[in-house]
PDB file of N, CA and C in Angstrom:
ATOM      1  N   UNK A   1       0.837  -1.175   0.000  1.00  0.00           N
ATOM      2  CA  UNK A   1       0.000   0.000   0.000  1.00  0.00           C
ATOM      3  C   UNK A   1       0.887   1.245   0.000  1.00  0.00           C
ATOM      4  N   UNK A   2       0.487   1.960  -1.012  1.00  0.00           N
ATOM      5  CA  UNK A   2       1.475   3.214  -0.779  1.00  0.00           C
ATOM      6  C   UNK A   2       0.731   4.486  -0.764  1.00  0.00           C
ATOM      7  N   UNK A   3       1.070   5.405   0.117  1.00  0.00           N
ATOM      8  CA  UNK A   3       0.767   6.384   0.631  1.00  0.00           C
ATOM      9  C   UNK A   3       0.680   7.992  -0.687  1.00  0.00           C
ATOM     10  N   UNK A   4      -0.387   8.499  -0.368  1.00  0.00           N
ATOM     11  CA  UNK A   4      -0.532   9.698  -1.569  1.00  0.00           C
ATOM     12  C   UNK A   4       0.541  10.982  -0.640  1.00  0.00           C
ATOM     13  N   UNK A   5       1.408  11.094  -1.472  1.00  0.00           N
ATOM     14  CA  UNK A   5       2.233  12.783  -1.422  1.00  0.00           C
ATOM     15  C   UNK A   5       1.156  14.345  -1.499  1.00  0.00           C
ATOM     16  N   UNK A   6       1.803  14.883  -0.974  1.00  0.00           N
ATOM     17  CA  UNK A   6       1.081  15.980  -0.653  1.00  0.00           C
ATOM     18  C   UNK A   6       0.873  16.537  -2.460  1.00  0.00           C
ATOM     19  N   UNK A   7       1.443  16.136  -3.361  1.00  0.00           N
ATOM     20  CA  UNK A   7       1.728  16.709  -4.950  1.00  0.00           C
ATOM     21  C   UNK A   7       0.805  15.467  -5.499  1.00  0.00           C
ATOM     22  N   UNK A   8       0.396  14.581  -4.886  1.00  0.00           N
ATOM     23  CA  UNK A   8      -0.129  13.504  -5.647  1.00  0.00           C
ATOM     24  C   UNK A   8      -1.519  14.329  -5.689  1.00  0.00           C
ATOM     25  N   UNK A   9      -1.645  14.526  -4.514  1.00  0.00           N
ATOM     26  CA  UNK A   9      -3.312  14.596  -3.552  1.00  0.00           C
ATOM     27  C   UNK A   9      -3.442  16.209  -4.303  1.00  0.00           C
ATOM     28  N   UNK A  10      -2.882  17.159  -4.496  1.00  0.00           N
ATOM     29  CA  UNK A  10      -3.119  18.466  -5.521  1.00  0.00           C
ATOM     30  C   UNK A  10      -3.629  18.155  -6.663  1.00  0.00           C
ATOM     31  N   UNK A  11      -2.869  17.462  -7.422  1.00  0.00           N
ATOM     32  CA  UNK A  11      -3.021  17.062  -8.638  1.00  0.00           C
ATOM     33  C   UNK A  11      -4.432  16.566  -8.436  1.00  0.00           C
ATOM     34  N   UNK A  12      -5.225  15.531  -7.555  1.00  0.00           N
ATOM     35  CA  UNK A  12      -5.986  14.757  -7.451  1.00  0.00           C
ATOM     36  C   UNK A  12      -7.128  15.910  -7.287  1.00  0.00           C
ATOM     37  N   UNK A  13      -6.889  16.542  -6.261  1.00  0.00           N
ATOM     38  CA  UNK A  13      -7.581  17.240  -6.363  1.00  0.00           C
ATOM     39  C   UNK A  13      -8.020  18.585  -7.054  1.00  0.00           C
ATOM     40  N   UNK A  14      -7.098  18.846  -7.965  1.00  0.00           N
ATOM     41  CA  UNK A  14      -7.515  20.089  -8.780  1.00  0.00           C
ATOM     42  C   UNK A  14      -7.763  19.498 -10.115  1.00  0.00           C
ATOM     43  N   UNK A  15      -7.746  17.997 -10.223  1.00  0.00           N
ATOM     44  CA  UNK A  15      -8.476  17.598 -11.278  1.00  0.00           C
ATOM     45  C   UNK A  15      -8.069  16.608 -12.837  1.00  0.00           C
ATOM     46  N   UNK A  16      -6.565  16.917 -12.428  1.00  0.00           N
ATOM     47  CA  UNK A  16      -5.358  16.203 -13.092  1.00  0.00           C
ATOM     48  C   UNK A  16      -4.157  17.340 -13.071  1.00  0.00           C
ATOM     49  N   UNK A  17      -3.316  16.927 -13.937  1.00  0.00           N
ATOM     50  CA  UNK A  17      -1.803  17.744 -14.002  1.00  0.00           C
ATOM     51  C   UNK A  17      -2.226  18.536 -15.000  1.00  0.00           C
ATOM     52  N   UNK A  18      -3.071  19.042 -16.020  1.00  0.00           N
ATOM     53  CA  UNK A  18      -3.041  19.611 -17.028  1.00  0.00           C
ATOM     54  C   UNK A  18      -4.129  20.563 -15.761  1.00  0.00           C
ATOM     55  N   UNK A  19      -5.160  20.183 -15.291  1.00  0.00           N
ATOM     56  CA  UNK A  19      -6.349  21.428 -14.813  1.00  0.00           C
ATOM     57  C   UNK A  19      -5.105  21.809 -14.031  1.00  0.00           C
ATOM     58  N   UNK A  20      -4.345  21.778 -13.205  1.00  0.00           N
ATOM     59  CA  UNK A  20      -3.519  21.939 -12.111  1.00  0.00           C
ATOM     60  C   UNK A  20      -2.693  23.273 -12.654  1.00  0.00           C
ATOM     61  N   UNK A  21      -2.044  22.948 -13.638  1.00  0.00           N
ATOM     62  CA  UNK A  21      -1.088  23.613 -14.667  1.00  0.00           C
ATOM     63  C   UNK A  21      -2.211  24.802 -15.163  1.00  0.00           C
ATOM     64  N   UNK A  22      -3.171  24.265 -15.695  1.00  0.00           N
ATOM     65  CA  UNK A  22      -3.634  25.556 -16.216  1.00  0.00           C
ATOM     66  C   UNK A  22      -3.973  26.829 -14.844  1.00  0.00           C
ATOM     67  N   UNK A  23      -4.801  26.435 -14.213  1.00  0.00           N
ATOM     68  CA  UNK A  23      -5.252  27.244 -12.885  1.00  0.00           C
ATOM     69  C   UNK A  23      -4.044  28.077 -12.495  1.00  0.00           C
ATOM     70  N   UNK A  24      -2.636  27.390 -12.216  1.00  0.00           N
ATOM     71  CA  UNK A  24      -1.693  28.296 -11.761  1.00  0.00           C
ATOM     72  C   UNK A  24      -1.083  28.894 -12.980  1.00  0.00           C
ATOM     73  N   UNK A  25      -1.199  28.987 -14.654  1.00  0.00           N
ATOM     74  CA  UNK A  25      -0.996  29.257 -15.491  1.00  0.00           C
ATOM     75  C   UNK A  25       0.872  28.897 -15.900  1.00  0.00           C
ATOM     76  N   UNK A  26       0.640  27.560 -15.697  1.00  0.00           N
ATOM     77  CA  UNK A  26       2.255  27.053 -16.263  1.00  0.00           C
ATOM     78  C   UNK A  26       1.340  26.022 -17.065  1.00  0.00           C
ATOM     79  N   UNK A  27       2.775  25.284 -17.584  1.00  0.00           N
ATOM     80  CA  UNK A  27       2.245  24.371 -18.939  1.00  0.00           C
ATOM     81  C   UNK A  27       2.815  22.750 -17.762  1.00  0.00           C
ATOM     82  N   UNK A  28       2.314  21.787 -18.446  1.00  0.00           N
ATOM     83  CA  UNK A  28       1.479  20.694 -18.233  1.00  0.00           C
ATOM     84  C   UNK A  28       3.202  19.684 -17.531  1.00  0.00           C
ATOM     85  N   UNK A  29       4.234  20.010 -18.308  1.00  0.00           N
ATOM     86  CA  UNK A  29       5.174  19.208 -18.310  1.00  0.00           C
ATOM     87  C   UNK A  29       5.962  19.595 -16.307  1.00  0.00           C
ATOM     88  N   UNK A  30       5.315  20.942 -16.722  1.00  0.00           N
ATOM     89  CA  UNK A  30       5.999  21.422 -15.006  1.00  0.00           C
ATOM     90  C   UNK A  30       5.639  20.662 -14.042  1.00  0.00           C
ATOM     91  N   UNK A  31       4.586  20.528 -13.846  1.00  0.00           N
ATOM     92  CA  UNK A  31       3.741  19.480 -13.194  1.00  0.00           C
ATOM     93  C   UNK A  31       4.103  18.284 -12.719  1.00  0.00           C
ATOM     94  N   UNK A  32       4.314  17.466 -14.001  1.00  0.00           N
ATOM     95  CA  UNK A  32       4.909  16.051 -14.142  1.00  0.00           C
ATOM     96  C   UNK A  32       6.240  15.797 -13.483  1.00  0.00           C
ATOM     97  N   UNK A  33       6.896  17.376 -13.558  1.00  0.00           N
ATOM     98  CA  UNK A  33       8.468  17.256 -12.796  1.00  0.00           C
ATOM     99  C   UNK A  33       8.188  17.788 -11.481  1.00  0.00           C
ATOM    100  N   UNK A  34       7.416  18.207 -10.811  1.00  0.00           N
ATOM    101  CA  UNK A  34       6.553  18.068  -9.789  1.00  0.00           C
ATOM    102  C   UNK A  34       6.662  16.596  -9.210  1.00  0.00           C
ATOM    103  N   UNK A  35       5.829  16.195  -9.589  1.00  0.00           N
ATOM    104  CA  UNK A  35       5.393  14.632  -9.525  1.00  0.00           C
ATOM    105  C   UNK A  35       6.986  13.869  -9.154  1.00  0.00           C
ATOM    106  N   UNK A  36       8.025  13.801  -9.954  1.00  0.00           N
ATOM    107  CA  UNK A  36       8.386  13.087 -10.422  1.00  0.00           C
ATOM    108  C   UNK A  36       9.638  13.683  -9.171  1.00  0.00           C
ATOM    109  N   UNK A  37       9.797  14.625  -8.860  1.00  0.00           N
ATOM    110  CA  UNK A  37      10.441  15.151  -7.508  1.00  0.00           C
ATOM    111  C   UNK A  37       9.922  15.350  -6.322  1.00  0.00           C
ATOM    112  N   UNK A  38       8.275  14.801  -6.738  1.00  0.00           N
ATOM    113  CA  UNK A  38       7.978  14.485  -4.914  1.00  0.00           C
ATOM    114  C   UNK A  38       7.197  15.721  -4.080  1.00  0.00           C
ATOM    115  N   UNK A  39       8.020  16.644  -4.581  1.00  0.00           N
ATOM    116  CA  UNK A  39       7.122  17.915  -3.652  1.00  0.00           C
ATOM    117  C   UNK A  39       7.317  19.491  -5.310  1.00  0.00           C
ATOM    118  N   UNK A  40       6.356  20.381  -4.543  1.00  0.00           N
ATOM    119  CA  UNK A  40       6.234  21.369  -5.086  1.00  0.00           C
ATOM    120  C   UNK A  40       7.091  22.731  -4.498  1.00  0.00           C
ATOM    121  N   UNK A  41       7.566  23.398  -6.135  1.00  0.00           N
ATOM    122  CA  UNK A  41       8.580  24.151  -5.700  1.00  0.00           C
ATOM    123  C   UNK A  41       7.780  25.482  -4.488  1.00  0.00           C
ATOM    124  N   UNK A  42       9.034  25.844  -3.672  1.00  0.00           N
ATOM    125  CA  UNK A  42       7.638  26.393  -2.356  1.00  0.00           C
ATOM    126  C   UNK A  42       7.610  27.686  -3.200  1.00  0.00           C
ATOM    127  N   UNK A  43       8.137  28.549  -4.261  1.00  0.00           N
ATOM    128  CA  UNK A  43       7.306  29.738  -4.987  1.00  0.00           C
ATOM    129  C   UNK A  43       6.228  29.501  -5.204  1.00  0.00           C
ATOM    130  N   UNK A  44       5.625  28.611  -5.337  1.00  0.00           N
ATOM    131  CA  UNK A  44       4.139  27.732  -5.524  1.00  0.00           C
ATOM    132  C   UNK A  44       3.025  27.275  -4.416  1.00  0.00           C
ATOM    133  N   UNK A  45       3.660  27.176  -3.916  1.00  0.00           N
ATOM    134  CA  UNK A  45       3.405  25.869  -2.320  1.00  0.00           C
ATOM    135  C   UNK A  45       1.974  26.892  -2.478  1.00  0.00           C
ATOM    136  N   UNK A  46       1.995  28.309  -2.225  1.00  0.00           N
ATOM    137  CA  UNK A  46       0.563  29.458  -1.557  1.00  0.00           C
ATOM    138  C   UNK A  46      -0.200  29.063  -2.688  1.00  0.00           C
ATOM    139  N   UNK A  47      -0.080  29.365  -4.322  1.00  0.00           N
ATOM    140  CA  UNK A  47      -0.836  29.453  -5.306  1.00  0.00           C
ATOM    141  C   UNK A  47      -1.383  27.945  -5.357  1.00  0.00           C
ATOM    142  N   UNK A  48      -1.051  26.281  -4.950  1.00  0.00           N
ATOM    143  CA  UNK A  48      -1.059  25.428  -5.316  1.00  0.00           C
ATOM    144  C   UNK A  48      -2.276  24.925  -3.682  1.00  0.00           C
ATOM    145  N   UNK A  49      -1.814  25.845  -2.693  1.00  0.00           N
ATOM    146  CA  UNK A  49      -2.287  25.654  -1.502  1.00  0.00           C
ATOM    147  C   UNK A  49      -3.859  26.170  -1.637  1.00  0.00           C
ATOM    148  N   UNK A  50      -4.003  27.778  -2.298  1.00  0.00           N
ATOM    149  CA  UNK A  50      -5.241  28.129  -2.779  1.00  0.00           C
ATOM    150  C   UNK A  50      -6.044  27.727  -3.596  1.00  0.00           C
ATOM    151  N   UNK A  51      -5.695  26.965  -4.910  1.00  0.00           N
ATOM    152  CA  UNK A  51      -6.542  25.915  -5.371  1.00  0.00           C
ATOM    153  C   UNK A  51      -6.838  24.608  -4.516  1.00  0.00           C
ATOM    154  N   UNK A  52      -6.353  23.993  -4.137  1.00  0.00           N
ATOM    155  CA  UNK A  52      -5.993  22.553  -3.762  1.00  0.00           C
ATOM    156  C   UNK A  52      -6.391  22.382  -1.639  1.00  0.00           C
ATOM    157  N   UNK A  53      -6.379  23.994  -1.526  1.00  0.00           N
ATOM    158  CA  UNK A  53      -6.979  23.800   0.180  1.00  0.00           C
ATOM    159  C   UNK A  53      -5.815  22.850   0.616  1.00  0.00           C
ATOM    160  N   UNK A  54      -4.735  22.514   0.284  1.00  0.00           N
ATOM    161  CA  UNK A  54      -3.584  22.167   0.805  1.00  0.00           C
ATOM    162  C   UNK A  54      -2.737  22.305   1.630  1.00  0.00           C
ATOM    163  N   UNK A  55      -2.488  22.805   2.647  1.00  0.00           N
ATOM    164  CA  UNK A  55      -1.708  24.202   3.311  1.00  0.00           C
ATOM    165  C   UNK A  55      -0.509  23.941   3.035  1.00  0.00           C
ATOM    166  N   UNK A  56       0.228  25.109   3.127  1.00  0.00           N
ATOM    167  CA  UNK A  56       1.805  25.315   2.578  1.00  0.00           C
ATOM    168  C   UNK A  56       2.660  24.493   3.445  1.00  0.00           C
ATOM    169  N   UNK A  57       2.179  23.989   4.779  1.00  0.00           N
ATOM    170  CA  UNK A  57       3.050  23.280   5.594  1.00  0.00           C
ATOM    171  C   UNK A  57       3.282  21.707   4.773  1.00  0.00           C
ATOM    172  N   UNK A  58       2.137  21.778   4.767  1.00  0.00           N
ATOM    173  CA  UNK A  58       1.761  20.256   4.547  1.00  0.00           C
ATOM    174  C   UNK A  58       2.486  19.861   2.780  1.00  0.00           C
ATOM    175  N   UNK A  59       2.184  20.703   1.947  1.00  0.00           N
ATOM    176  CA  UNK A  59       3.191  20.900   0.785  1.00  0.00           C
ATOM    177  C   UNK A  59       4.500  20.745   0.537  1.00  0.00           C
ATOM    178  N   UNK A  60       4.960  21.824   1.659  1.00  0.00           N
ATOM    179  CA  UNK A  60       6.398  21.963   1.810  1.00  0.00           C
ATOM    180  C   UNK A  60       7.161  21.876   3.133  1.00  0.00           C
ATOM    181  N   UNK A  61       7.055  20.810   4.115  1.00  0.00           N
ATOM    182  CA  UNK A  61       7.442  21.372   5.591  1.00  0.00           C
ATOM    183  C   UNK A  61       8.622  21.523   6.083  1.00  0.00           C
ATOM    184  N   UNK A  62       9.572  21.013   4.564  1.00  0.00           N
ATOM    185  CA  UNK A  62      10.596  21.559   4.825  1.00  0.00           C
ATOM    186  C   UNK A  62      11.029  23.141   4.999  1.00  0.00           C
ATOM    187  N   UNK A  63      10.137  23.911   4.004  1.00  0.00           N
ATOM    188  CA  UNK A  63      10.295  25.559   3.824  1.00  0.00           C
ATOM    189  C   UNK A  63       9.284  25.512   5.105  1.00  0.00           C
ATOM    190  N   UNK A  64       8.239  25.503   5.391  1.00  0.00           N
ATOM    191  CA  UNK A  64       7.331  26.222   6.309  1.00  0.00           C
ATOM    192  C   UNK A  64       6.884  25.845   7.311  1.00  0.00           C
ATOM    193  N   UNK A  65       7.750  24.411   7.721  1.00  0.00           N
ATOM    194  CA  UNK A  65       7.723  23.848   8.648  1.00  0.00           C
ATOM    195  C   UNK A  65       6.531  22.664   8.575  1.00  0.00           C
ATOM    196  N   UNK A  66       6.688  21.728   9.963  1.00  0.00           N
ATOM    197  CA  UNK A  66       6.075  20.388   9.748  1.00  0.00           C
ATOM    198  C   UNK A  66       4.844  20.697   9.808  1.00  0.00           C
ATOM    199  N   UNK A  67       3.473  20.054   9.491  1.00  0.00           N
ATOM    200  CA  UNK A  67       2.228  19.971   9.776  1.00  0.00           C
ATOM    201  C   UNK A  67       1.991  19.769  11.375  1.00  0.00           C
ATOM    202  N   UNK A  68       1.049  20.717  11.336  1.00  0.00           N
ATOM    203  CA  UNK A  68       0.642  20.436  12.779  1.00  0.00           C
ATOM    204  C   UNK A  68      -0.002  19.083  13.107  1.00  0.00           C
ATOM    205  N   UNK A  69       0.259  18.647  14.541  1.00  0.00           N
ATOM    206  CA  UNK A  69      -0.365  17.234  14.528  1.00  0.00           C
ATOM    207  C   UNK A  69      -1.565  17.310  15.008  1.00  0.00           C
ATOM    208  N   UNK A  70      -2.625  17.241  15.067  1.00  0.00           N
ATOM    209  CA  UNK A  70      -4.303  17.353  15.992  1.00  0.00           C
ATOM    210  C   UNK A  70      -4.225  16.510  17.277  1.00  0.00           C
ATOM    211  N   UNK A  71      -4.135  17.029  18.078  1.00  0.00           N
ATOM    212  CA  UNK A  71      -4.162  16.252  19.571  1.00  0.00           C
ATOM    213  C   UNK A  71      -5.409  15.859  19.771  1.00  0.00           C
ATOM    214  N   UNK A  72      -5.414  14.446  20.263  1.00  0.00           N
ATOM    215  CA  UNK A  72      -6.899  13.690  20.727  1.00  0.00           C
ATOM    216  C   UNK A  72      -7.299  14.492  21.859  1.00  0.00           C
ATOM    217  N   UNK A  73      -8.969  14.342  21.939  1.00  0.00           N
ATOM    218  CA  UNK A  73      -9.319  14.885  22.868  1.00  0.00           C
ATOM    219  C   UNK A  73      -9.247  14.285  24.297  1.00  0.00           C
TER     220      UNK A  73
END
């Protein structure tokens, strides 16, 4: 079982790599090298975070630090 990347789950959710690409207005191949490196470059992380409801942590936590964890109640 393998786990969806924070660049998988964008893509997924903005509809594929081409809707993804168009919305932030780059072309289709950027994307794929996206994909293919795992995470998104963080000049992006906000524009990719505002389509995709992604947050920039969770994108990039190397630039903006780790995701917060939700403590049980």
């Amino acid at each position: 079982m393998t786990t969806e990347t924070a660049i998988q789950r964008a893509v997924r959710l903005a509809g594929g790599q081409r809707r993804l690409a168009i919305a932030l207005g780059i072309k289709q191949p950027s994307v794929a090298e996206w994909l293919k490196r795992g995470k998104v470059p963080a000049t992006r992380a906000a524009s990719v975070s505002a389509i995709t409801g992604i947050s920039c942590k969770e994108l990039r936590p190397d630039v903006f630090g780790e995701p917060s964890k939700k403590r049980a109640a």
